[in-house]
C-alpha atoms as a PDB file:
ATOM      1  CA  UNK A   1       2.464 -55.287  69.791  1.00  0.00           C
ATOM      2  CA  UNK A   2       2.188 -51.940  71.351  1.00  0.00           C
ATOM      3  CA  UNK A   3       4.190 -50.738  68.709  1.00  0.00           C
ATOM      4  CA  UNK A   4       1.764 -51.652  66.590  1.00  0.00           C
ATOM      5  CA  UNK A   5      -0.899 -49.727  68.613  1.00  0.00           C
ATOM      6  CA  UNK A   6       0.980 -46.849  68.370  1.00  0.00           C
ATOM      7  CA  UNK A   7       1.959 -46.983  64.720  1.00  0.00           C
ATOM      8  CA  UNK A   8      -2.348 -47.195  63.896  1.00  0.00           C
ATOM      9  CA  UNK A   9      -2.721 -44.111  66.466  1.00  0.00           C
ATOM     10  CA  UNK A  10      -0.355 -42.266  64.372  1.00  0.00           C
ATOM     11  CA  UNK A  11      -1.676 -42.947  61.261  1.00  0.00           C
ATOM     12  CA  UNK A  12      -4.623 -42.466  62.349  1.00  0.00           C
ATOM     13  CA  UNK A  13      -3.605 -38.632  63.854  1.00  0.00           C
ATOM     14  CA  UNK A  14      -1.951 -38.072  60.192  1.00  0.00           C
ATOM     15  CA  UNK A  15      -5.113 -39.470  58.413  1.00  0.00           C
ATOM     16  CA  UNK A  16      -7.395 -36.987  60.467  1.00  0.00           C
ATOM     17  CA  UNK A  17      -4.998 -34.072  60.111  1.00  0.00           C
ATOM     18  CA  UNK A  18      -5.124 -34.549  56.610  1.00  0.00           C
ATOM     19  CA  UNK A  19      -8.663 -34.432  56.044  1.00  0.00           C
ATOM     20  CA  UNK A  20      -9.228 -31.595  58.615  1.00  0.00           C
ATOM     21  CA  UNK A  21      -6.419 -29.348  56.368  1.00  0.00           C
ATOM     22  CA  UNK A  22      -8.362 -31.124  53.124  1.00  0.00           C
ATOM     23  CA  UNK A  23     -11.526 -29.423  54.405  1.00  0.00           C
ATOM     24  CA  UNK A  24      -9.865 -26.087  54.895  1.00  0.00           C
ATOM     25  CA  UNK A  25      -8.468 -25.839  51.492  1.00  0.00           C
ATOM     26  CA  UNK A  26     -11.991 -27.359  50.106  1.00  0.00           C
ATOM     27  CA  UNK A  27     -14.086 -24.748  52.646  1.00  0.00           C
ATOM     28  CA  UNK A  28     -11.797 -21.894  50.931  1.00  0.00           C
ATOM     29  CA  UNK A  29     -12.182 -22.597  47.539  1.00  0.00           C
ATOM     30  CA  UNK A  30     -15.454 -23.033  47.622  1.00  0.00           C
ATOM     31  CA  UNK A  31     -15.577 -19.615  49.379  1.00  0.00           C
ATOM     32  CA  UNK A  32     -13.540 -18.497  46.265  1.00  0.00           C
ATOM     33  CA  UNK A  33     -15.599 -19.969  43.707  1.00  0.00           C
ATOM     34  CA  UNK A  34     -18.499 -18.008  45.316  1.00  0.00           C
ATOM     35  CA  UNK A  35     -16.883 -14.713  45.118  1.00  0.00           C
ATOM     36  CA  UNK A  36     -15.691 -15.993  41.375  1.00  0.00           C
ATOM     37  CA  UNK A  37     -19.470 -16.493  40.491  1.00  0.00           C
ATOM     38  CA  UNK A  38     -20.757 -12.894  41.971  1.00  0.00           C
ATOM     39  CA  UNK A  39     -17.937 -11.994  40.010  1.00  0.00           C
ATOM     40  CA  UNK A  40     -18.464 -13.100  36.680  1.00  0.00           C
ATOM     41  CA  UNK A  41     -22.301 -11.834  37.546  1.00  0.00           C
ATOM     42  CA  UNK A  42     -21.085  -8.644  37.602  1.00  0.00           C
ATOM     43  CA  UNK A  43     -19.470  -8.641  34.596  1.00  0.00           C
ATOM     44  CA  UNK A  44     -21.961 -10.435  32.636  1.00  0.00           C
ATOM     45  CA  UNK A  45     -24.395  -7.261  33.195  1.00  0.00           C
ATOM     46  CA  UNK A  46     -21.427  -4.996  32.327  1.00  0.00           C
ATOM     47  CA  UNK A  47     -21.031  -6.902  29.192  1.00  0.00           C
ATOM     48  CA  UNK A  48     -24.823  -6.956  28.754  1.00  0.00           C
ATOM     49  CA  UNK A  49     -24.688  -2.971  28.139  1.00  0.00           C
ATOM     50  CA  UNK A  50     -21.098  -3.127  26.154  1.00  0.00           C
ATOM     51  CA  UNK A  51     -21.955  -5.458  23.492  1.00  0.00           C
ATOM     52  CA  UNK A  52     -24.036  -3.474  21.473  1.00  0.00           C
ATOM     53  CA  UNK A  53     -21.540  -0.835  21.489  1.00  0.00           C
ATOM     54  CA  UNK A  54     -19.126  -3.514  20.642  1.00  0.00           C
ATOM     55  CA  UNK A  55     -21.147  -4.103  17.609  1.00  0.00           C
ATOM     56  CA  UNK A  56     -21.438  -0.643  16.995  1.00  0.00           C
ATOM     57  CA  UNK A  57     -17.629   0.127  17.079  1.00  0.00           C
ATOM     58  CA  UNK A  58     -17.228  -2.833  14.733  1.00  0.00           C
ATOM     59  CA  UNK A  59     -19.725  -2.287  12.100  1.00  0.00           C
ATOM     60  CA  UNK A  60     -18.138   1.474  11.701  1.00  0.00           C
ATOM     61  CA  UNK A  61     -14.522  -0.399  11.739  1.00  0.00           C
ATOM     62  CA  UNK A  62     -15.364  -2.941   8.619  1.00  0.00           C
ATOM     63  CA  UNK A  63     -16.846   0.575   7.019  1.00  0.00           C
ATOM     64  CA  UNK A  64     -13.542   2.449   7.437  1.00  0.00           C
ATOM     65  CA  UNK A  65     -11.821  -0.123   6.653  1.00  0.00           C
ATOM     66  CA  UNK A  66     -13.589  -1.235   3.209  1.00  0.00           C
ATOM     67  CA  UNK A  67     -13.519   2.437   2.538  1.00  0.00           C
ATOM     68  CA  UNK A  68      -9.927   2.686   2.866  1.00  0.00           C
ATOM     69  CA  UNK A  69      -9.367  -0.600   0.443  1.00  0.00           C
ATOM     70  CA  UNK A  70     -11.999   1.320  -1.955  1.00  0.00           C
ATOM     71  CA  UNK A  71      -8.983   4.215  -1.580  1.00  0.00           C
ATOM     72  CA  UNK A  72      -6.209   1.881  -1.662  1.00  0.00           C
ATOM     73  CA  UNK A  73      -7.189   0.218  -4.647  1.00  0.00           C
ATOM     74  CA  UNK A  74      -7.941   3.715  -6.167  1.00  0.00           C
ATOM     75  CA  UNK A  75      -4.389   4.711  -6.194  1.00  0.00           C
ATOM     76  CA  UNK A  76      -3.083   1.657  -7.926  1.00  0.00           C
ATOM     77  CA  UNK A  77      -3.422   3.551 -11.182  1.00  0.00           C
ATOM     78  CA  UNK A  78      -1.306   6.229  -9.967  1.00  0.00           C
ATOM     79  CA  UNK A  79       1.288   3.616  -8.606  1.00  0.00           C
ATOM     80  CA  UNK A  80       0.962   1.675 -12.132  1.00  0.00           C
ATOM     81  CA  UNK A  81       1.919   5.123 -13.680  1.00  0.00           C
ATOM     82  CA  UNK A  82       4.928   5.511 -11.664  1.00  0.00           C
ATOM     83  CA  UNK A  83       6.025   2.158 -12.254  1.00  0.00           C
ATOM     84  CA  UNK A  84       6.227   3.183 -16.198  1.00  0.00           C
ATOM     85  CA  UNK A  85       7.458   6.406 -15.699  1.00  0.00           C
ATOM     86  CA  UNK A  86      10.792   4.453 -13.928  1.00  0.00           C
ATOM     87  CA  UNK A  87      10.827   2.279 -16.547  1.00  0.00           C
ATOM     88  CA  UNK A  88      10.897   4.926 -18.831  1.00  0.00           C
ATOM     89  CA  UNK A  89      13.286   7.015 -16.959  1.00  0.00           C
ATOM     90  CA  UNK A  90      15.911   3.646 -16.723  1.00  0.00           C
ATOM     91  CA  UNK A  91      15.472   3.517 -20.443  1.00  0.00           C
ATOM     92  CA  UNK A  92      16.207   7.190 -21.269  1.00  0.00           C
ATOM     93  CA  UNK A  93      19.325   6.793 -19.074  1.00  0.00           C
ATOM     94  CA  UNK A  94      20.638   3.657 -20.845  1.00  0.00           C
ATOM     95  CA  UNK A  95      19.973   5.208 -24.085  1.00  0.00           C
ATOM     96  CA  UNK A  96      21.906   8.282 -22.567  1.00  0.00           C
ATOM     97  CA  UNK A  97      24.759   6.357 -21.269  1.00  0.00           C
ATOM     98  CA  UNK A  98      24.728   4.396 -24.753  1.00  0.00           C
ATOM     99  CA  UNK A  99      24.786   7.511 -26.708  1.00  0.00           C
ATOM    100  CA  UNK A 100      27.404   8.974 -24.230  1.00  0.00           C
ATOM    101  CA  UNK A 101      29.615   6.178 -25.055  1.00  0.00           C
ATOM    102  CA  UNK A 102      29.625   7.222 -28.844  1.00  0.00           C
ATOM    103  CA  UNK A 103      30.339  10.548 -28.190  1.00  0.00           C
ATOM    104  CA  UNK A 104      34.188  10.080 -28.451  1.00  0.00           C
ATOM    105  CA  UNK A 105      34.048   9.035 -32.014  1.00  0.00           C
ATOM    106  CA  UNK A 106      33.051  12.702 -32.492  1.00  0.00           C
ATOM    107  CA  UNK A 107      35.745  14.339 -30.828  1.00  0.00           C
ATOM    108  CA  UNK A 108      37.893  15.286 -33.891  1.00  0.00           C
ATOM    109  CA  UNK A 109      37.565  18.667 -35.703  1.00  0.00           C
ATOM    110  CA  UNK A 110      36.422  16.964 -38.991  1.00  0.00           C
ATOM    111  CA  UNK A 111      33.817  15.331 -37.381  1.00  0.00           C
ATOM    112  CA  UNK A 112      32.801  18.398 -35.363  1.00  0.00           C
ATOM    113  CA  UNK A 113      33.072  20.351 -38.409  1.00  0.00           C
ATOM    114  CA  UNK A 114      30.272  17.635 -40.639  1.00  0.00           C
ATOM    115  CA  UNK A 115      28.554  18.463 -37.764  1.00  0.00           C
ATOM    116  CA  UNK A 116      28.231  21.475 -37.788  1.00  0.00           C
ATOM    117  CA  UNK A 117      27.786  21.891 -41.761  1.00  0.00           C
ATOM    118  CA  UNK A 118      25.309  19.179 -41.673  1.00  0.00           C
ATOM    119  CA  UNK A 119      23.007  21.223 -38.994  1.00  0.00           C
ATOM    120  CA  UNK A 120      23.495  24.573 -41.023  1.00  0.00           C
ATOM    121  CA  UNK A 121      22.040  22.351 -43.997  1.00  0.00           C
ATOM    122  CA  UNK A 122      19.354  21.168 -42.239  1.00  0.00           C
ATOM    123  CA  UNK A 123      18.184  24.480 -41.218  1.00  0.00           C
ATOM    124  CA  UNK A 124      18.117  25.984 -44.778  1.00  0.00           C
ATOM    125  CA  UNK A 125      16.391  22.793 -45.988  1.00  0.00           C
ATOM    126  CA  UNK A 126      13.833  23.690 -43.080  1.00  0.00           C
ATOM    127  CA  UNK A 127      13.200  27.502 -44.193  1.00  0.00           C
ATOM    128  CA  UNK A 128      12.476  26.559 -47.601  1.00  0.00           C
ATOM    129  CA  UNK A 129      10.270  24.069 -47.009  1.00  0.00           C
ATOM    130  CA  UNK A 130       8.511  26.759 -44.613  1.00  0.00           C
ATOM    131  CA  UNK A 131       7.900  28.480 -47.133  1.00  0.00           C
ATOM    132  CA  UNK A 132       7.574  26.528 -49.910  1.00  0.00           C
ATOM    133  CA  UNK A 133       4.217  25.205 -47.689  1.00  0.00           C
ATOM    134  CA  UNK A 134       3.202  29.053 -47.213  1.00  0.00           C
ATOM    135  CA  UNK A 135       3.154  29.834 -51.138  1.00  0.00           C
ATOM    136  CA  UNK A 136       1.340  26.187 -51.680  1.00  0.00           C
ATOM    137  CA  UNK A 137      -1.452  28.137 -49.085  1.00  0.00           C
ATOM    138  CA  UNK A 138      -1.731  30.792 -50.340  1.00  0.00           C
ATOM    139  CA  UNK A 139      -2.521  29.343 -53.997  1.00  0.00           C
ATOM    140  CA  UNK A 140      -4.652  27.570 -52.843  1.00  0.00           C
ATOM    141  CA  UNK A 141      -6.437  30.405 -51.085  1.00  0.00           C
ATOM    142  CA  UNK A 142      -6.423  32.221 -54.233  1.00  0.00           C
ATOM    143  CA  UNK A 143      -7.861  29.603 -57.091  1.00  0.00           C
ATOM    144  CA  UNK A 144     -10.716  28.850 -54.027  1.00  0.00           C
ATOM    145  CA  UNK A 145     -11.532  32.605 -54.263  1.00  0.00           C
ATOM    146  CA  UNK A 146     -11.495  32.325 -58.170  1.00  0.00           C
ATOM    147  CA  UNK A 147     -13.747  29.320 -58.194  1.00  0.00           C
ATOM    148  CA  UNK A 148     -16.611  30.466 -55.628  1.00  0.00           C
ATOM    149  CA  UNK A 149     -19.956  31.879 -56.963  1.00  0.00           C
ATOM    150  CA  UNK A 150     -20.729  35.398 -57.288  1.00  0.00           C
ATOM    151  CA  UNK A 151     -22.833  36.867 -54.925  1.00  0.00           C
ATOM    152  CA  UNK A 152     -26.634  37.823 -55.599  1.00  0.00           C
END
């Protein structure tokens, strides 16, 4: 039976010690929750003066930024226009590389030499209708200056 004594007294020891160390940890968080609150005090009046700055800084941000969209979406034109100019640069070179393709079937002398005739042609059939169009003008001038009323 004294072992039984002596197995309560222990318990009993262990029991205490825990509580005393319980109380210790409790005494020190509490003393850490204090500090915690004086704390968070501190920063509350800190904040206090900050957030209307805060609100300051942010109403000029959603300005710069809706100003830059405003300049964003400005440019899209521009970036529209270079979109068609590289479509219209990818079609000039196909039709290049298609007409390229063709040139071989001009690479005799005959061909070289319709060619050639056929530009001379064209150029004389230019001139005279240049000036076929001046003499039409200039008749026209003339039977205007027939037809208007003499002068009083």
């Amino acid at each position: 039976m004294d072992f039984v004594y002596i197995g309560i007294l222990f318990c009993a020891l262990a029991f205490a010690l825990i509580t005393i160390y319980m109380c210790y940890v409790l005494i020190r968080v509490s003393n850490s929750m204090k500090s915690l609150g004086n704390s968070l005090g501190e920063v509350e009046k800190k904040l206090h003066y900050l957030t209307p700055e805060l609100r300051n800084t942010l109403q000029e941000t959603e300005k710069l930024v809706d100003d830059f969209n405003d300049k964003v979406t400005a440019t899209d034109g521009l970036f529209d226009a270079m979109d068609n100019t590289g479509h219209a640069i990818n079609a000039g070179s196909r039709l290049l590389d298609k007409q390229t393709k063709k040139l071989p079937e001009y690479d005799s002398p005959e061909s070289i030499a319709r060619l050639t005739e056929g530009a001379k042609w064209g150029e004389v059939a230019f001139k005279l209708f240049r000036r076929l169009k001046k003499k039409s003008v200039k008749n026209e001038l003339m039977v205007q200056k027939k037809n208007l009323p003499a002068k009083k």
